[in-house]
C-alpha atoms as a PDB file:
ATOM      1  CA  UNK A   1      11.495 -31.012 -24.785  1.00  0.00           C
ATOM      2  CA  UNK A   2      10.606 -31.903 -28.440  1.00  0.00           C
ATOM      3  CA  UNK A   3       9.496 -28.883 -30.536  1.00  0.00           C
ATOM      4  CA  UNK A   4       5.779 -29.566 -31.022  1.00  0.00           C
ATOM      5  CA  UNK A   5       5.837 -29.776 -27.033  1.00  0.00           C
ATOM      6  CA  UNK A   6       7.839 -26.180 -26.835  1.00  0.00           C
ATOM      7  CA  UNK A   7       5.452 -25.361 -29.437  1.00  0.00           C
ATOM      8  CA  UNK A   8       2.340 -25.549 -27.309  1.00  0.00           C
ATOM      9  CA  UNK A   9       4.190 -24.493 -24.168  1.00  0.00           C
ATOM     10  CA  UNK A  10       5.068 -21.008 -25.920  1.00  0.00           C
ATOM     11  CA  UNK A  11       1.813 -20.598 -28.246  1.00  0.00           C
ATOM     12  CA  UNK A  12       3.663 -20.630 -31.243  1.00  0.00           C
ATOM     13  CA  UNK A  13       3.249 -23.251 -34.453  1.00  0.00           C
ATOM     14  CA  UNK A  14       6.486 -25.686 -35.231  1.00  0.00           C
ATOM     15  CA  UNK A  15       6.639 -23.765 -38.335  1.00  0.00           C
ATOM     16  CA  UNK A  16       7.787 -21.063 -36.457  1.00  0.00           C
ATOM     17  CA  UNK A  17      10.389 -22.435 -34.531  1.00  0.00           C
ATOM     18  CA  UNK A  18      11.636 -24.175 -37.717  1.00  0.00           C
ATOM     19  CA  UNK A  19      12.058 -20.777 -39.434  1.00  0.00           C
ATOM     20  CA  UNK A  20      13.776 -19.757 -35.850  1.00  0.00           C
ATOM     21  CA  UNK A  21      16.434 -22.469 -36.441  1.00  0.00           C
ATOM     22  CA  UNK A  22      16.794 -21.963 -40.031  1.00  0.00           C
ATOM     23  CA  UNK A  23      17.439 -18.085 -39.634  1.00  0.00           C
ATOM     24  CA  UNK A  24      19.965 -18.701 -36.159  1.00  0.00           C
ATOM     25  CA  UNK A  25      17.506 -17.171 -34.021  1.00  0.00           C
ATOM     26  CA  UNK A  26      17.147 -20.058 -31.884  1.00  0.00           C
ATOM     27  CA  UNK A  27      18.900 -23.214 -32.797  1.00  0.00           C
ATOM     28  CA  UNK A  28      17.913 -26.598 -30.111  1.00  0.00           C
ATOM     29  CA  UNK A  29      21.081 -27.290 -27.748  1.00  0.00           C
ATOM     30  CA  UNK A  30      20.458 -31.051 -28.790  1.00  0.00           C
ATOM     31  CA  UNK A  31      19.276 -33.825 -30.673  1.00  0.00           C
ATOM     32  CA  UNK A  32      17.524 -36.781 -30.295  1.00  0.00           C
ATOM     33  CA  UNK A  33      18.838 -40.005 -31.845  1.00  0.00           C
ATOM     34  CA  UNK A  34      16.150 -40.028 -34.689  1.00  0.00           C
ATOM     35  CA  UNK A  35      17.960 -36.521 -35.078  1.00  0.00           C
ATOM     36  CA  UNK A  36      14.929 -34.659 -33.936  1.00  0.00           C
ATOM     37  CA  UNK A  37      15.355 -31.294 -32.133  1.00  0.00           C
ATOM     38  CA  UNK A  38      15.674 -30.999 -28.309  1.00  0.00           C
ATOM     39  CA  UNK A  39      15.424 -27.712 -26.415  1.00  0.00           C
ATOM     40  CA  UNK A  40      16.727 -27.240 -23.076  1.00  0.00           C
ATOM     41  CA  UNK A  41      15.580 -25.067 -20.552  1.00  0.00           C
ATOM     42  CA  UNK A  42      18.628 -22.054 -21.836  1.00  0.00           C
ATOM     43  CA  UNK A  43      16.472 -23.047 -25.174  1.00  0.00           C
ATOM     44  CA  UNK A  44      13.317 -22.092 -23.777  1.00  0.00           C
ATOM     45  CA  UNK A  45      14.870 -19.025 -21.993  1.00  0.00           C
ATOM     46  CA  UNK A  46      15.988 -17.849 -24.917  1.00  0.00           C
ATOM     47  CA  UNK A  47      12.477 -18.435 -26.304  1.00  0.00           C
ATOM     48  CA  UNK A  48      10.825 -16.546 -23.977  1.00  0.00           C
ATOM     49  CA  UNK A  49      13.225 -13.197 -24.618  1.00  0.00           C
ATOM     50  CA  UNK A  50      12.456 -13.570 -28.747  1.00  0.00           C
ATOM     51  CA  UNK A  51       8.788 -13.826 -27.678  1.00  0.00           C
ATOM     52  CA  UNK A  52       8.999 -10.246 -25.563  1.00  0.00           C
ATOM     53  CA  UNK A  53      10.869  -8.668 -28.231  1.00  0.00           C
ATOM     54  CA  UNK A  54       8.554  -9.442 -30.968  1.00  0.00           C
ATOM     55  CA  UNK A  55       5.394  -8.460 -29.174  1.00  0.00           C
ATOM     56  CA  UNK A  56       6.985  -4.995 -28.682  1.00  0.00           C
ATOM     57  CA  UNK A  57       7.557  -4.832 -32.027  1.00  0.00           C
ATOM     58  CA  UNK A  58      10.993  -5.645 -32.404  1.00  0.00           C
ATOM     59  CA  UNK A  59      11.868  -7.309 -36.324  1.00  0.00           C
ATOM     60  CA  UNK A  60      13.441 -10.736 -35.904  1.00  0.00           C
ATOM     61  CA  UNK A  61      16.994  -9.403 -37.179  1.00  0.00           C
ATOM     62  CA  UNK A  62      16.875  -7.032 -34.292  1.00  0.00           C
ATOM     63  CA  UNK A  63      16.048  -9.295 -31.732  1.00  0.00           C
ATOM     64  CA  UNK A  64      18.889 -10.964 -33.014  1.00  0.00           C
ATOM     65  CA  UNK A  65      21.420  -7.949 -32.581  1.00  0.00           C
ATOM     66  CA  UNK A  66      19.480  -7.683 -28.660  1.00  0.00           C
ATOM     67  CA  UNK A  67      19.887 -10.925 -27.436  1.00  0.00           C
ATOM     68  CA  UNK A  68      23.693 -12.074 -29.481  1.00  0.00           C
ATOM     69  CA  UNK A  69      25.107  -8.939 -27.462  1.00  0.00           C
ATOM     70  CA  UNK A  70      27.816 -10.535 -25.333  1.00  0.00           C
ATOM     71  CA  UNK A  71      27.478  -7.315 -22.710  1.00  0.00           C
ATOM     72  CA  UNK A  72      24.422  -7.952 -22.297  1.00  0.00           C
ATOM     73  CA  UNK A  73      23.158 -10.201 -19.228  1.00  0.00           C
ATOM     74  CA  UNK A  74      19.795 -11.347 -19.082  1.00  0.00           C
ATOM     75  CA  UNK A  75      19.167  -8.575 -16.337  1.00  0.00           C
ATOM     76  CA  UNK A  76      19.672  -6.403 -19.276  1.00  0.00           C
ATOM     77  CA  UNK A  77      17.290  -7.953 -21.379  1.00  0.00           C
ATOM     78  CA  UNK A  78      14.563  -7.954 -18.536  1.00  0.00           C
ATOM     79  CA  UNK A  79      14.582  -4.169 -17.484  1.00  0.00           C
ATOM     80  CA  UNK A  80      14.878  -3.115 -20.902  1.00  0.00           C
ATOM     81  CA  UNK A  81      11.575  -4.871 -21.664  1.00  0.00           C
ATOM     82  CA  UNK A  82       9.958  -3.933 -18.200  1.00  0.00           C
ATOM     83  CA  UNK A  83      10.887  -0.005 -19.927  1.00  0.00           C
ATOM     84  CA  UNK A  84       9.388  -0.772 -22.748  1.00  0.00           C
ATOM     85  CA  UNK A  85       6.271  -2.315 -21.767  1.00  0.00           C
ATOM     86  CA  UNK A  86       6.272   0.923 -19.411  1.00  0.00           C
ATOM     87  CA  UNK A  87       5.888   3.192 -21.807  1.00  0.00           C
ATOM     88  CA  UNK A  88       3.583   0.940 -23.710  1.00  0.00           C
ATOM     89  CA  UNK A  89       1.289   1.267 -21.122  1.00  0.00           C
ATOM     90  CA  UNK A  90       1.649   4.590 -20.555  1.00  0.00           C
ATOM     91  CA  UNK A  91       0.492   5.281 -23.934  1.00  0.00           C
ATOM     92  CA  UNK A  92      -2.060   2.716 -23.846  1.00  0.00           C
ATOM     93  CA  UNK A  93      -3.704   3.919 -21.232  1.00  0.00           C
ATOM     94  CA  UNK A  94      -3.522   7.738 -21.899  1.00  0.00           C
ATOM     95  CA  UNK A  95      -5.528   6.797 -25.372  1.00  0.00           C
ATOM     96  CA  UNK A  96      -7.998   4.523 -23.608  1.00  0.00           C
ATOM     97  CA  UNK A  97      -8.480   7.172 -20.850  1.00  0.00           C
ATOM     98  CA  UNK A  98      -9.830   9.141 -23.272  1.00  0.00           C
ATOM     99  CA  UNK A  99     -12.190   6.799 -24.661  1.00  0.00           C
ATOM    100  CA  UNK A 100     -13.520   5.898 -20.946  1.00  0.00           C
ATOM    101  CA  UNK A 101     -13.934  10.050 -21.033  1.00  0.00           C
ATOM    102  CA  UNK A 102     -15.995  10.226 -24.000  1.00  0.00           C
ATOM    103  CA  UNK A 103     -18.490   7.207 -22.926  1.00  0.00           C
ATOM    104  CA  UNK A 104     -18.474   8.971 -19.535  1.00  0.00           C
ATOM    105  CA  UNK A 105     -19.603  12.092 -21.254  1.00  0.00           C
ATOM    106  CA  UNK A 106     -21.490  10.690 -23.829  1.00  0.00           C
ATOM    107  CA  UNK A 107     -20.254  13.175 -26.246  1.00  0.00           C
ATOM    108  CA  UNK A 108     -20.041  10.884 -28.999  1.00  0.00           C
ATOM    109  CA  UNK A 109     -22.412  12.526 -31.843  1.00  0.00           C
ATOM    110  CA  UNK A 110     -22.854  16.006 -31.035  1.00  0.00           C
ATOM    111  CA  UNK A 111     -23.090  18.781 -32.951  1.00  0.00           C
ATOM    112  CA  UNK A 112     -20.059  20.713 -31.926  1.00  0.00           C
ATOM    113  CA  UNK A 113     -16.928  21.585 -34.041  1.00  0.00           C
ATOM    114  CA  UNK A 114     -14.080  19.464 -33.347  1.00  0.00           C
ATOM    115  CA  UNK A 115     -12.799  22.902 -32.291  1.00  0.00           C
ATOM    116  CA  UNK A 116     -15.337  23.079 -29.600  1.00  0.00           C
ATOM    117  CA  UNK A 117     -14.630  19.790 -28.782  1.00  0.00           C
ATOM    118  CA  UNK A 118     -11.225  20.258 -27.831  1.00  0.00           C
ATOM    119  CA  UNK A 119     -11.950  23.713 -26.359  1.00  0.00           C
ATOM    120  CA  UNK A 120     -14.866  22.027 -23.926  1.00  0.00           C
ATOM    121  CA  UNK A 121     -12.961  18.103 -22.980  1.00  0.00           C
ATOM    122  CA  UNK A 122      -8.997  19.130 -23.808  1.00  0.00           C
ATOM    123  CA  UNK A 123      -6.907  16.334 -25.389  1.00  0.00           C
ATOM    124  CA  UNK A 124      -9.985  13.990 -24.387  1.00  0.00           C
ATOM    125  CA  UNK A 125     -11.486  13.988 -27.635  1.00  0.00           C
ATOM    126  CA  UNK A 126     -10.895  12.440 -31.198  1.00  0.00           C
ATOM    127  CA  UNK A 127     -12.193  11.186 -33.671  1.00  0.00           C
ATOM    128  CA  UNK A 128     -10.132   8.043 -33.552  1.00  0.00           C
ATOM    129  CA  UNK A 129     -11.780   7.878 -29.914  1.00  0.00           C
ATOM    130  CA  UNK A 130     -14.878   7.931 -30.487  1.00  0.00           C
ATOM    131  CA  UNK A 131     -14.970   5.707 -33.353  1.00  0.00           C
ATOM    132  CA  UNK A 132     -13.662   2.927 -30.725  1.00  0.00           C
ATOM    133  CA  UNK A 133     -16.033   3.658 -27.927  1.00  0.00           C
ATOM    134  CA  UNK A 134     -18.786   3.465 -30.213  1.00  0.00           C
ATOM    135  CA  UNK A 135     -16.845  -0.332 -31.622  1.00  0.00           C
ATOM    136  CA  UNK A 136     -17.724  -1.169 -27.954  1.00  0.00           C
ATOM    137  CA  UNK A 137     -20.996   0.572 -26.367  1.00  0.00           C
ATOM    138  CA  UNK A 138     -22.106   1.076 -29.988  1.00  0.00           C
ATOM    139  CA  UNK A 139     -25.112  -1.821 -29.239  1.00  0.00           C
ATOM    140  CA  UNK A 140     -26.091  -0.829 -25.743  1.00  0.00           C
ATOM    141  CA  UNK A 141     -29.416   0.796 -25.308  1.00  0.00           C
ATOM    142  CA  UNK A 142     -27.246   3.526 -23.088  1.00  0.00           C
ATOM    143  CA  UNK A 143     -25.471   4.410 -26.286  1.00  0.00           C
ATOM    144  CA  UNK A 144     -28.797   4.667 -28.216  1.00  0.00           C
ATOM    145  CA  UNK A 145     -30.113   6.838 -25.257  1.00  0.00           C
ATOM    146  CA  UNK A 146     -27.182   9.294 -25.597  1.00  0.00           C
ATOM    147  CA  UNK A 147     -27.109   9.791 -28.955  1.00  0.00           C
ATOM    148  CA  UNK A 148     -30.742  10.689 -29.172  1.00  0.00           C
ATOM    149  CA  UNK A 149     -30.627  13.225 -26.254  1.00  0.00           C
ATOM    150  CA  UNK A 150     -26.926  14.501 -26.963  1.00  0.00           C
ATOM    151  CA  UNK A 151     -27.425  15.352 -30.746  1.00  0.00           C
ATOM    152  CA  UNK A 152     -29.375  18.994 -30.385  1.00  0.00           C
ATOM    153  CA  UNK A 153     -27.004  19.747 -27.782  1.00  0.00           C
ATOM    154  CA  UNK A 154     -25.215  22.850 -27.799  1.00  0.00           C
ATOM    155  CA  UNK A 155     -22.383  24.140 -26.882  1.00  0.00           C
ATOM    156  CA  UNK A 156     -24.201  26.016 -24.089  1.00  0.00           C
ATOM    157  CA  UNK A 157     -25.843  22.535 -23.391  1.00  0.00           C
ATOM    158  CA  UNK A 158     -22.598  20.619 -23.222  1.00  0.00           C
ATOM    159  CA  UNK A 159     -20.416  23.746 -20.953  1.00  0.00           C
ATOM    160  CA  UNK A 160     -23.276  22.837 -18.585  1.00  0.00           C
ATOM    161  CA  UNK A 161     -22.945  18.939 -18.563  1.00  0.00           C
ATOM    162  CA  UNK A 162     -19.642  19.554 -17.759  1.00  0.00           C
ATOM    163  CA  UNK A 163     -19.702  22.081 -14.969  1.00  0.00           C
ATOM    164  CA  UNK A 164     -22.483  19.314 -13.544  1.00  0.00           C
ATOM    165  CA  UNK A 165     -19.929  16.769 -13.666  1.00  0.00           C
ATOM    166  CA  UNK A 166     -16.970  18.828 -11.927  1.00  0.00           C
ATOM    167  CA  UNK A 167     -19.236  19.998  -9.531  1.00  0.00           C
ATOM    168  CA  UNK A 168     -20.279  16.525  -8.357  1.00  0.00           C
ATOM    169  CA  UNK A 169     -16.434  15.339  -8.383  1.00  0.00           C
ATOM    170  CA  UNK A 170     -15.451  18.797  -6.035  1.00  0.00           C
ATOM    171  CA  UNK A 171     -18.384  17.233  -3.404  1.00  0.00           C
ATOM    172  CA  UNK A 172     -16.701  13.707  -3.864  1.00  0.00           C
ATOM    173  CA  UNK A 173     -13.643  15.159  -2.880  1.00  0.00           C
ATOM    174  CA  UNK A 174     -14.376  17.555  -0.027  1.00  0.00           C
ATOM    175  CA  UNK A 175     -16.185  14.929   1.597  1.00  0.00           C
ATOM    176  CA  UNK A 176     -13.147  13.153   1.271  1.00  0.00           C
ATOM    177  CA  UNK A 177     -10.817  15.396   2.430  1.00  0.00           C
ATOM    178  CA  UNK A 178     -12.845  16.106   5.393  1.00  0.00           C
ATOM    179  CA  UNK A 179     -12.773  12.812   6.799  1.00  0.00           C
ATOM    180  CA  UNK A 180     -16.191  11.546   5.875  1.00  0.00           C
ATOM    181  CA  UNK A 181     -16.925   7.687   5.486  1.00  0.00           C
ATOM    182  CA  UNK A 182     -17.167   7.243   2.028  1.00  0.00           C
ATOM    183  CA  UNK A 183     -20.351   4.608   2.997  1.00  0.00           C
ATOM    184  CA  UNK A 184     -22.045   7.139   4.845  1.00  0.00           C
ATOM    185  CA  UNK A 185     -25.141   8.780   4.504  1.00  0.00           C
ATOM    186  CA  UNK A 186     -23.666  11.949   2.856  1.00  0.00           C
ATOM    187  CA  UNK A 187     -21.343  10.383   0.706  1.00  0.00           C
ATOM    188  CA  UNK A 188     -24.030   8.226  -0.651  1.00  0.00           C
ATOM    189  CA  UNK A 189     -26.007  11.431  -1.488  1.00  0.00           C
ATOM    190  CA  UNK A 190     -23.193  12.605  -3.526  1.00  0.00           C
ATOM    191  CA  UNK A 191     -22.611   9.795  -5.296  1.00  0.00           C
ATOM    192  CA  UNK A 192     -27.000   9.491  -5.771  1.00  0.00           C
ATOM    193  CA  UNK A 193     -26.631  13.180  -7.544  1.00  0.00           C
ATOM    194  CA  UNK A 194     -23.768  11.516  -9.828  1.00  0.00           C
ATOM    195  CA  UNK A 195     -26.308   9.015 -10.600  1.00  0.00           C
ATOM    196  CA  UNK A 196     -28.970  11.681 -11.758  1.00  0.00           C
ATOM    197  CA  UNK A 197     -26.326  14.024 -13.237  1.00  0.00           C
ATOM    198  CA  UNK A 198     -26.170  10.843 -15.942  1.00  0.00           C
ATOM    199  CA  UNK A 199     -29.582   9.880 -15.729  1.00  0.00           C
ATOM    200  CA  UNK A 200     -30.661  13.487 -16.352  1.00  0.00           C
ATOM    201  CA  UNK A 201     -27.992  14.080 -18.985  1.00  0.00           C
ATOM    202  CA  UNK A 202     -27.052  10.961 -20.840  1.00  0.00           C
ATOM    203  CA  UNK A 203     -29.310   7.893 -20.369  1.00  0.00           C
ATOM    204  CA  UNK A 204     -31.422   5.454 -17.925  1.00  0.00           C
ATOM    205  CA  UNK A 205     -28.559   5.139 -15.044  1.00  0.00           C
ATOM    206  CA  UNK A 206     -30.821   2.151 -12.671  1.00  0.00           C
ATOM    207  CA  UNK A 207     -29.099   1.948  -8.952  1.00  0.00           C
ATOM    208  CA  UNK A 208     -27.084  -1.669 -10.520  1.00  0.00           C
ATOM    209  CA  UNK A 209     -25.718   0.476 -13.585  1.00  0.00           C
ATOM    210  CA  UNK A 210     -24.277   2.655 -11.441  1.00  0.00           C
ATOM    211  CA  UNK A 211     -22.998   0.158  -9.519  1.00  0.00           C
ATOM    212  CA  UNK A 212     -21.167  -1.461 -12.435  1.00  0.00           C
ATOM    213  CA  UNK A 213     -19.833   2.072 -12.735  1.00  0.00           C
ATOM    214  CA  UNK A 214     -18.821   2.713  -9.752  1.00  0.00           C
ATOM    215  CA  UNK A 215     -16.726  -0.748  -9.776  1.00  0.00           C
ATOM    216  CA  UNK A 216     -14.946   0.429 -13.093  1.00  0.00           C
ATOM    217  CA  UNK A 217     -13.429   3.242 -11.368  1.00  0.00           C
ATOM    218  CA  UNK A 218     -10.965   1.210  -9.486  1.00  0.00           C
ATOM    219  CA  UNK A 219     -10.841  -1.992 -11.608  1.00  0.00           C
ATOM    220  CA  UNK A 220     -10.231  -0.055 -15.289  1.00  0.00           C
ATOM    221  CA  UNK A 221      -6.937   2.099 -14.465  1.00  0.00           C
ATOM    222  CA  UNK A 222      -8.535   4.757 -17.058  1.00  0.00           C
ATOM    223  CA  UNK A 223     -11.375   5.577 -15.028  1.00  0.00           C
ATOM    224  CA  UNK A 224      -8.887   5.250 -11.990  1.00  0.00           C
ATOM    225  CA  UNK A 225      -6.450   7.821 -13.505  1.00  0.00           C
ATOM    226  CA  UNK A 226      -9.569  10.128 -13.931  1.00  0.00           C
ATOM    227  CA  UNK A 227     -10.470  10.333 -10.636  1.00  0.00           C
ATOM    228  CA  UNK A 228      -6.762  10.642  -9.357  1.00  0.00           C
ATOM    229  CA  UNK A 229      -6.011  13.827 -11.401  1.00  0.00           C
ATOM    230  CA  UNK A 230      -8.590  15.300  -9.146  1.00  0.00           C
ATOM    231  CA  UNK A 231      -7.820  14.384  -6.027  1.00  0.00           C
ATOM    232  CA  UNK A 232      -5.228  11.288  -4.511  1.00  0.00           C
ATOM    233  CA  UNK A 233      -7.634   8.099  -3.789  1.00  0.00           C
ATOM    234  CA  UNK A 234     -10.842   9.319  -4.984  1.00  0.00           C
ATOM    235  CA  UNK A 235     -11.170   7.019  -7.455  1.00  0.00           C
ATOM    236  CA  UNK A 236     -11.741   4.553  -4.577  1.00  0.00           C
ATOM    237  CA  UNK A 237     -13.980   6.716  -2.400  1.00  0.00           C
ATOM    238  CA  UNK A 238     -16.126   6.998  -5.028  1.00  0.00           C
ATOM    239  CA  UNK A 239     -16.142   3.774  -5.811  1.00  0.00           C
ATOM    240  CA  UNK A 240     -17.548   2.748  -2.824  1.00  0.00           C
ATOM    241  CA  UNK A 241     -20.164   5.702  -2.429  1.00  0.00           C
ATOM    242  CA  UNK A 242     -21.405   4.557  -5.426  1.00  0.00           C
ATOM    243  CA  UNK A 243     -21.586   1.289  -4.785  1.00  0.00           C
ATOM    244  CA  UNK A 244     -22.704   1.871  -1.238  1.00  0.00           C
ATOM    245  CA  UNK A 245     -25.516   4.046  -2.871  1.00  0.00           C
ATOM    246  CA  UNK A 246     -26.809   1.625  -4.940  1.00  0.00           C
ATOM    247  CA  UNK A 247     -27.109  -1.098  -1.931  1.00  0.00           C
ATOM    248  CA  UNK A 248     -28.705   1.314  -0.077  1.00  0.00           C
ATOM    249  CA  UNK A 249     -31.401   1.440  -2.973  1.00  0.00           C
ATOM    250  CA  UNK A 250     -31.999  -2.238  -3.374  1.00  0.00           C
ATOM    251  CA  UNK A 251     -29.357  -2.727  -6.393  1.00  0.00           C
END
C-alpha cells in the first residue's frame, strides 16, 4: 500500500507517517520505482502497535524502546496493552460511575458542605463530577427541575432521599432473591415506586423516561456496576421491571 492509502486506512495524515519514517519509528519495507514508499502488511502491523501505544499515552521515543525490544513477541505487545486498557477502564468507569450517581441523585446544587456531601454519597461526589454531569444534562428540563426543588434541601432532606432510594433497591432485590418474575405484577410495583421516588424527589419521571432509565442500567456499565454492588444481576432485573412497568402504563 502507498502511504496516503495507509494513511486513510489508519486515520492518521501522511504528515504523520512521514515524521514516523524520518524519526525510525516506522520506516516502509519497500519502494516503488518512482521511489515512493510501500508498506507491507509487517508495516501496517507495526502501525497498528504505535497507534495503541500512543493512545495510552505512551511518548513516541517510548514506543520505540516497546516495540525495538527483541524479547518481546507480539503476544507481548498485545496483553500488555489489553492490561493497560484494563486499568484504563477501570478508572474510567469508577469516575463516570460517579457522575451517573450524582444525575441519579440529582444532588448537583445543593446546599450541603462538601463535607456533608461526602458524609451522605461516599467517594460519589466531586466537584469535578458534577461539573461534567451538568456539561451533559445541564440543558434538559430534568436538570432544571432538580435544581429548583434540590436547592433548599437539607441535609435532613437529602438523608431522606437517600434512605428512599435504598429502600426501593432492598425491594428490587428481595423480590429477586425470592424468585419473583422480574415482569410480574409485583416487580412492576417496585419498580412504579422507583418511578415516584424520582418523580416526587427530583423531577417529572413520565412512564417512557423511566423507561430510558431503566434501559441505561444494563447498557451504561456505570449504572450496571451500581446495581451489582447491591446485589449480583439486579441491574438486569430492574431493568426489565422498569421497563415492564412502563409498558404496562402505555409508555
Amino acid at each position: 500500500m502507498n502511504v496516503g492509502e495507509v494513511a486513510a486506512l489508519a486515520g492518521v495524515t501522511v504528515r504523520t507517517l512521514h515524521h514516523y519514517d524520518r524519526i525510525g519509528l516506522l520506516s516502509p519495507s519497500g519502494r516503488t520505482a518512482a521511489g515512493y514508499r510501500s508498506y507491507s502488511a509487517t508495516d501496517l502491523d507495526r502501525l497498528h502497535q504505535v497507534l495503541l501505544y500512543r493512545e495510552l499515552g505512551f511518548p513516541l521515543d517510548e514506543v520505540a524502546t516497546l516495540l525495538d525490544d527483541p524479547s518481546a513477541d507480539p503476544a507481548v505487545h498485545l496483553r500488555r496493552q489489553h492490561r493497560l486498557l484494563r486499568d484504563r477502564l477501570k478508572r474510567t468507569a469508577a469516575m463516570v460511575a460517579a457522575v451517573e450517581k450524582e444525575m441519579e441523585a440529582r444532588q448537583m446544587g445543593i446546599s450541603l458542605t462538601p463535607e456533608e456531601r461526602f458524609e451522605l454519597f461516599g467517594d460519589g461526589f466531586s466537584e469535578e463530577y458534577e461539573r461534567e454531569a451538568e456539561e451533559r444534562w445541564g440543558d434538559t428540563e430534568a436538570w432544571a427541575q432538580s435544581q429548583r426543588r434540590t436547592a433548599a434541601y437539607t441535609k435532613q432532606d437529602w438523608v431522606r432521599t437517600k434512605e428512599e432510594g435504598e429502600a426501593v433497591e432492598r425491594r428490587f432485590a428481595e423480590a429477586m432473591r425470592s424468585g419473583v418474575p422480574a415482569d410480574s405484577e409485583q416487580a412492576m410495583d417496585v419498580a412504579e415506586e422507583h418511578r415516584q421516588q424520582i418523580r416526587r424527589n427530583f423531577y417529572d419521571c413520565p412512564p417512557e423516561m423511566h423507561a430510558g432509565l431503566g434501559r441505561m442500567y444494563v447498557e451504561d456499565e456505570r449504572f450496571t456496576a451500581h446495581y451489582e454492588r447491591v446485589a449480583p444481576g439486579l441491574a438486569q432485573y430492574v431493568s426489565t421491571a422498569v421497563q415492564a412497568n412502563a409498558a404496562r402504563r402505555g409508555a
